[in-house]
PDB file of N, CA and C in Angstrom:
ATOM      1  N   UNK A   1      14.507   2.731  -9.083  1.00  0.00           N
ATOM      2  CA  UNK A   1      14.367   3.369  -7.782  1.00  0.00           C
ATOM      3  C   UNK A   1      12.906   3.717  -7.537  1.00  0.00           C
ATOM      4  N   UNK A   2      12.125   2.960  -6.641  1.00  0.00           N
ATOM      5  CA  UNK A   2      10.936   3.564  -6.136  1.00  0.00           C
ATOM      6  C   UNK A   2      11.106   4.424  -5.446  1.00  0.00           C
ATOM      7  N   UNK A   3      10.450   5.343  -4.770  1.00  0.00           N
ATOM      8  CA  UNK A   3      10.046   6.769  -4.214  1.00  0.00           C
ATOM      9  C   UNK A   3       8.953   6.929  -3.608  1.00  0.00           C
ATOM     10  N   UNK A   4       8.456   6.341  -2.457  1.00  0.00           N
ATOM     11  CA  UNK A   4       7.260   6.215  -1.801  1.00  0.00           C
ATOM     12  C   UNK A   4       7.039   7.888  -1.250  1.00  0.00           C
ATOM     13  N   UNK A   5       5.642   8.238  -2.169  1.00  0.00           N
ATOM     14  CA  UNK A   5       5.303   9.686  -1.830  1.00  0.00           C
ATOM     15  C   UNK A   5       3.924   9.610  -1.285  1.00  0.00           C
ATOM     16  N   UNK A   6       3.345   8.634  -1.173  1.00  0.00           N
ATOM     17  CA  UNK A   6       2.298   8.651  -0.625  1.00  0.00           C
ATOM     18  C   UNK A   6       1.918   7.334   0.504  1.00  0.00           C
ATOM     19  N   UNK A   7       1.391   7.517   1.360  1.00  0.00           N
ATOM     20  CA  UNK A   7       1.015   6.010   2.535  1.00  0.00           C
ATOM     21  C   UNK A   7       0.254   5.110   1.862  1.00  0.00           C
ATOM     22  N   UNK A   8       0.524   3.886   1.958  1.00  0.00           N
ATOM     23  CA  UNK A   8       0.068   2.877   1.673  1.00  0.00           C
ATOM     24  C   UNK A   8      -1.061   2.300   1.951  1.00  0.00           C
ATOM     25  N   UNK A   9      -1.619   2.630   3.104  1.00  0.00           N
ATOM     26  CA  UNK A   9      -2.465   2.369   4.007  1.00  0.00           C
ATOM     27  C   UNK A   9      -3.814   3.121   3.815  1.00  0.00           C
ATOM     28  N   UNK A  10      -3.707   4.497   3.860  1.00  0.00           N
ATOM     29  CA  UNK A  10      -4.738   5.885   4.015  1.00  0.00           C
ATOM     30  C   UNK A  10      -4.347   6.705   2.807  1.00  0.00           C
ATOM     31  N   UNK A  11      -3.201   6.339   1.775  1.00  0.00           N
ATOM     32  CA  UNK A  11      -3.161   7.428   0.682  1.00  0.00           C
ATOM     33  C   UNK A  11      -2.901   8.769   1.113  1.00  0.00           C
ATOM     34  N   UNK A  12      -2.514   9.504   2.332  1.00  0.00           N
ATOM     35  CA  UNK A  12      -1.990  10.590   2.347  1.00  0.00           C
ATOM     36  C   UNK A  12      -0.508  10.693   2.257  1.00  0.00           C
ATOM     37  N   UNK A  13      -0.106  11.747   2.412  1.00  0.00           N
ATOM     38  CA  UNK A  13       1.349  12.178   2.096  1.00  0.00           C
ATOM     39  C   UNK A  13       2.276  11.578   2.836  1.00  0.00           C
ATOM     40  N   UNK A  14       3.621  10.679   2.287  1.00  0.00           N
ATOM     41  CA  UNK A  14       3.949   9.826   2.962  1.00  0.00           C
ATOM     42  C   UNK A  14       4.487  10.284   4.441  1.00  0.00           C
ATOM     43  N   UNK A  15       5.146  11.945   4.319  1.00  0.00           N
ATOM     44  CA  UNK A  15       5.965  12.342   4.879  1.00  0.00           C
ATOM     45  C   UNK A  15       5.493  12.564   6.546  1.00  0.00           C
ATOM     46  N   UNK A  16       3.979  12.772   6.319  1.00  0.00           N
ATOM     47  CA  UNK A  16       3.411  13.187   8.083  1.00  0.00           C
ATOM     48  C   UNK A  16       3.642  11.571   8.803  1.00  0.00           C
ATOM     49  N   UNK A  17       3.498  11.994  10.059  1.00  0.00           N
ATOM     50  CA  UNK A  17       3.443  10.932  11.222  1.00  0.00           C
ATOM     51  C   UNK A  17       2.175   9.878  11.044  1.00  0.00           C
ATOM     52  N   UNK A  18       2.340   8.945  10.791  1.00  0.00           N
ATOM     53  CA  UNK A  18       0.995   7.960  10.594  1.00  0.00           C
ATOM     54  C   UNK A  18       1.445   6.451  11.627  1.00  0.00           C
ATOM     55  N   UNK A  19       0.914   7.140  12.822  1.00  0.00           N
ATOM     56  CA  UNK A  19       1.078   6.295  13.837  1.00  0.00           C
ATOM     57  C   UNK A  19       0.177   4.701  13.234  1.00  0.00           C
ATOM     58  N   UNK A  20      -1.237   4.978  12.982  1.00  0.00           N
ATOM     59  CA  UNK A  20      -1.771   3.789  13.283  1.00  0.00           C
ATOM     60  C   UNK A  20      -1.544   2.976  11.764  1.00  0.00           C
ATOM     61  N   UNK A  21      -1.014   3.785  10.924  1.00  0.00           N
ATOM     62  CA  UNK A  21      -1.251   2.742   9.646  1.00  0.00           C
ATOM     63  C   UNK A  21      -0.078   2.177  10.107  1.00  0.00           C
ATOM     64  N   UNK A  22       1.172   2.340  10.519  1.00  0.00           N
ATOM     65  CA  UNK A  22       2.194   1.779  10.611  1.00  0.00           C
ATOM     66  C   UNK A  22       2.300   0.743  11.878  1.00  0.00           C
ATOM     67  N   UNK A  23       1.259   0.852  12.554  1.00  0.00           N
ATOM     68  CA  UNK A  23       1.093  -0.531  13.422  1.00  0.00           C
ATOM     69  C   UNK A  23      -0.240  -1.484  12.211  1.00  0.00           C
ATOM     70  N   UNK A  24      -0.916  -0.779  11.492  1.00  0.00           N
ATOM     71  CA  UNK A  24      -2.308  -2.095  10.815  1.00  0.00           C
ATOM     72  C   UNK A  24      -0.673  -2.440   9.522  1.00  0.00           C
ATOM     73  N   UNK A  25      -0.015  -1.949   9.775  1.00  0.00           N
ATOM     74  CA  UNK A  25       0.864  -2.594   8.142  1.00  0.00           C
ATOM     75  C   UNK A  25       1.615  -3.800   8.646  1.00  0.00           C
ATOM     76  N   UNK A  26       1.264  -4.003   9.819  1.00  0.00           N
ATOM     77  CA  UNK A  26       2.465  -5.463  10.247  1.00  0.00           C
ATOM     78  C   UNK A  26       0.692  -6.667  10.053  1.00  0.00           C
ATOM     79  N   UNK A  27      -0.447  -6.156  10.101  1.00  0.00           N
ATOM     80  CA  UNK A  27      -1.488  -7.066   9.682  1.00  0.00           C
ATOM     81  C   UNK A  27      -2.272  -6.955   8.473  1.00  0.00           C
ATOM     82  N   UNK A  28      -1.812  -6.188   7.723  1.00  0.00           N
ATOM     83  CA  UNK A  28      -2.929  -6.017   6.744  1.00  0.00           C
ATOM     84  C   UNK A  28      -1.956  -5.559   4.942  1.00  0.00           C
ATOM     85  N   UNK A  29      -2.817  -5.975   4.007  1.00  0.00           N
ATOM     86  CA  UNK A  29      -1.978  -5.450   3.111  1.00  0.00           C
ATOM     87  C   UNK A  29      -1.824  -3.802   2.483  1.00  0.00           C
ATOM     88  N   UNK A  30      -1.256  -3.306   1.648  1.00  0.00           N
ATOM     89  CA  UNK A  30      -1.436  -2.013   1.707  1.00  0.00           C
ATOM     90  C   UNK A  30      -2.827  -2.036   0.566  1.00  0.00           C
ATOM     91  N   UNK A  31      -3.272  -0.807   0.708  1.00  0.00           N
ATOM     92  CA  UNK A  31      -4.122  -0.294   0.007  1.00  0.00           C
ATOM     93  C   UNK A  31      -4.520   0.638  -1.069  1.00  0.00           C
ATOM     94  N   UNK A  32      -3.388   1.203  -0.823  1.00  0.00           N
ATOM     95  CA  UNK A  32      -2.861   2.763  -2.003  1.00  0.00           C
ATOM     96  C   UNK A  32      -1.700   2.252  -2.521  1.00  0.00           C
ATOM     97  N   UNK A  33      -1.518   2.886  -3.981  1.00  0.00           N
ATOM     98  CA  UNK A  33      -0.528   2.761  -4.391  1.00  0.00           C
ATOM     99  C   UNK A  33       0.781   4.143  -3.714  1.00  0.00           C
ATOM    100  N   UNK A  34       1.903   3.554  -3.388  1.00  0.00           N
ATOM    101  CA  UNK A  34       3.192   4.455  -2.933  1.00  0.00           C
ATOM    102  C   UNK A  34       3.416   5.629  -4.104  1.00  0.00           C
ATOM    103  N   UNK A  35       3.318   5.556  -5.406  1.00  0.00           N
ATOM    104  CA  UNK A  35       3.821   6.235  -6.330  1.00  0.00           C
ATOM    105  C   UNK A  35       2.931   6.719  -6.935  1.00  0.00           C
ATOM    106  N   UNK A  36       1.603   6.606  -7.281  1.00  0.00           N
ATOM    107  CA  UNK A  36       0.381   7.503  -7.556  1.00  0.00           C
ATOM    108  C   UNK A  36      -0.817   7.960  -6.653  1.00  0.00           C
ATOM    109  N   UNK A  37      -0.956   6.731  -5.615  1.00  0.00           N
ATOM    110  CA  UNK A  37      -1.595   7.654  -4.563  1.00  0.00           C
ATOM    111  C   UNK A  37      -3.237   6.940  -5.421  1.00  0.00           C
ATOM    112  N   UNK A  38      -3.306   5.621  -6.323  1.00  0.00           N
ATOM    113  CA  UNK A  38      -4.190   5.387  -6.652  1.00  0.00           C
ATOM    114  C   UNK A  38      -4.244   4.183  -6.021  1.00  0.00           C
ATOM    115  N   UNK A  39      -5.746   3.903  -5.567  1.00  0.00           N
ATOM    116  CA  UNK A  39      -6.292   2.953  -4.773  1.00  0.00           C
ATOM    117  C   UNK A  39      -6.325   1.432  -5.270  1.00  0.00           C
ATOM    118  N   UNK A  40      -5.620   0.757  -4.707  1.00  0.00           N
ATOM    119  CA  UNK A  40      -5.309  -1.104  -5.461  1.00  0.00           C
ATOM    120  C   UNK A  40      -6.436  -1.971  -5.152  1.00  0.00           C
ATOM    121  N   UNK A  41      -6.666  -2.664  -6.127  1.00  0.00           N
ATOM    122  CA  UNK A  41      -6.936  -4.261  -6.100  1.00  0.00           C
ATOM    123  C   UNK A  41      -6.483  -5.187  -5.184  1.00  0.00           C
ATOM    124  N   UNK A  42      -6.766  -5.346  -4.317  1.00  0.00           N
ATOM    125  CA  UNK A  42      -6.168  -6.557  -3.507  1.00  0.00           C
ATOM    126  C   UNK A  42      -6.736  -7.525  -3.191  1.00  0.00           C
ATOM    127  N   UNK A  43      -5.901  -8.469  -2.830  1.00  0.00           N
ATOM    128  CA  UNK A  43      -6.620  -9.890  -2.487  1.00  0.00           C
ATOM    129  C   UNK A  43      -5.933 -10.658  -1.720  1.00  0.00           C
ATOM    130  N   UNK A  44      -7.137 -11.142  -0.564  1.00  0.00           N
ATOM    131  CA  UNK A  44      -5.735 -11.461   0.711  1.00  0.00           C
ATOM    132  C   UNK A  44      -6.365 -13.197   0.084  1.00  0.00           C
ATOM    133  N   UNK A  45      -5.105 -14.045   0.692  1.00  0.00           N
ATOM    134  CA  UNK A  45      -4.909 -15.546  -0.022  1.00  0.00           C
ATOM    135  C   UNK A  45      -4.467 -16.035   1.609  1.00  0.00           C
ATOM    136  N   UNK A  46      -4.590 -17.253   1.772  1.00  0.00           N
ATOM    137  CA  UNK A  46      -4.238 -17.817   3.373  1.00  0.00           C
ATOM    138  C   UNK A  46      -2.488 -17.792   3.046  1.00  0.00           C
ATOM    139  N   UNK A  47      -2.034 -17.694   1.590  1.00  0.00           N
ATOM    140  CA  UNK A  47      -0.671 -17.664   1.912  1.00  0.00           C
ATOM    141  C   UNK A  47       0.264 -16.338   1.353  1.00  0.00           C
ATOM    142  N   UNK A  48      -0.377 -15.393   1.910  1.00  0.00           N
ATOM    143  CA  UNK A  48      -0.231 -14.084   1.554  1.00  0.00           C
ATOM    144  C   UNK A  48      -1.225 -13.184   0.867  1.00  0.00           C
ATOM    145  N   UNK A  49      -0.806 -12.143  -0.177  1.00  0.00           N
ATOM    146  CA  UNK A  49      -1.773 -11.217  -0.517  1.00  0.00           C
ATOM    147  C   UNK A  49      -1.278 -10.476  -1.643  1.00  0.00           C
ATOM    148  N   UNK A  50      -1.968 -10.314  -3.160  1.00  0.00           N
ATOM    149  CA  UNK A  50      -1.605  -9.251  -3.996  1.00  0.00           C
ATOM    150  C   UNK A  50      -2.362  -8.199  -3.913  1.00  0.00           C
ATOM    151  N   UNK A  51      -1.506  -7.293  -4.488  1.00  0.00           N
ATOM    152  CA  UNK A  51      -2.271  -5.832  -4.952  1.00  0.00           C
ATOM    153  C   UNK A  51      -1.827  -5.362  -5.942  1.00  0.00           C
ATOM    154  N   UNK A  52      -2.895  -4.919  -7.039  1.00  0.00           N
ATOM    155  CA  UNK A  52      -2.544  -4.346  -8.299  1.00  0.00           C
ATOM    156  C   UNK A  52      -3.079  -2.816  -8.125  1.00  0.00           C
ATOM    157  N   UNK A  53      -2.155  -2.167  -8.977  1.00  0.00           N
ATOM    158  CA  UNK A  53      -2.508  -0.589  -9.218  1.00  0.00           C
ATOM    159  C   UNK A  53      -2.404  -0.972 -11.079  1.00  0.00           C
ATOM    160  N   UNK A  54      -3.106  -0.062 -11.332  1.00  0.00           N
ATOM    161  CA  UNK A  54      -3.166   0.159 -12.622  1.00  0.00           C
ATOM    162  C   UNK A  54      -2.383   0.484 -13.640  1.00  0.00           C
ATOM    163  N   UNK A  55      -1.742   1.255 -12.879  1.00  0.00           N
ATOM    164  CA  UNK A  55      -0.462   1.951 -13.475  1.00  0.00           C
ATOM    165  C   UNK A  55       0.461   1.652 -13.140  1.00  0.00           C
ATOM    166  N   UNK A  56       0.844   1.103 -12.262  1.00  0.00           N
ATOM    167  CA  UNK A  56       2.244   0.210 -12.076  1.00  0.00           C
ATOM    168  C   UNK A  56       2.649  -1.013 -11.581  1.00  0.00           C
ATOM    169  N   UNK A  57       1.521  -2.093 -11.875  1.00  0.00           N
ATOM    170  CA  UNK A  57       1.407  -3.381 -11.627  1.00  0.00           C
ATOM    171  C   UNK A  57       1.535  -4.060 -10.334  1.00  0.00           C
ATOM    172  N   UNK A  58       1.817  -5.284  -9.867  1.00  0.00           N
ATOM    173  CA  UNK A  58       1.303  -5.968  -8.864  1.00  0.00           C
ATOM    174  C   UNK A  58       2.107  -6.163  -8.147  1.00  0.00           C
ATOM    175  N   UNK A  59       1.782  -5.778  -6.738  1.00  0.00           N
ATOM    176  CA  UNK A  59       3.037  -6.131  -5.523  1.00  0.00           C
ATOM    177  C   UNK A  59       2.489  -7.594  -4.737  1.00  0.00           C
ATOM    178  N   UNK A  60       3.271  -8.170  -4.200  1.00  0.00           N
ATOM    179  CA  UNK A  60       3.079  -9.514  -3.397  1.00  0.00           C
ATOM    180  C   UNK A  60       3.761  -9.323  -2.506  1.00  0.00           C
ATOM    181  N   UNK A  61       2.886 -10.156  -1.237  1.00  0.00           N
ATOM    182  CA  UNK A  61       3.685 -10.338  -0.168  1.00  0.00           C
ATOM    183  C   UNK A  61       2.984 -11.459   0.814  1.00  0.00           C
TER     184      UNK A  61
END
């Protein structure tokens, strides 16, 4: 079970209103990790994009 406690986008608390990250998340990949709130590795590819956090390995999309 993941538990997204933090935004993906800007790293603040998932729970406030985050109008604009939730329109850049239909173009862009995330940037924070959901579960530590630590800042990823990413790499955009013409056929998608990873991101690694350190502590809890690599998301794709």
């Amino acid at each position: 079970m993941t538990t997204e406690l933090w935004c993906d986008r800007c790293g603040e608390p998932a729970g406030a209103a985050h109008p604009g990250c939730a329109a850049a998340r239909q173009l862009e990949p995330p940037r924070f990790c959901t579960r530590c709130r630590r800042r990823m590795k990413v790499q955009v590819l013409p056929v998608g994009w990873s991101a690694l956090c350190v502590e809890h390995g690599e998301m794709r999309g």
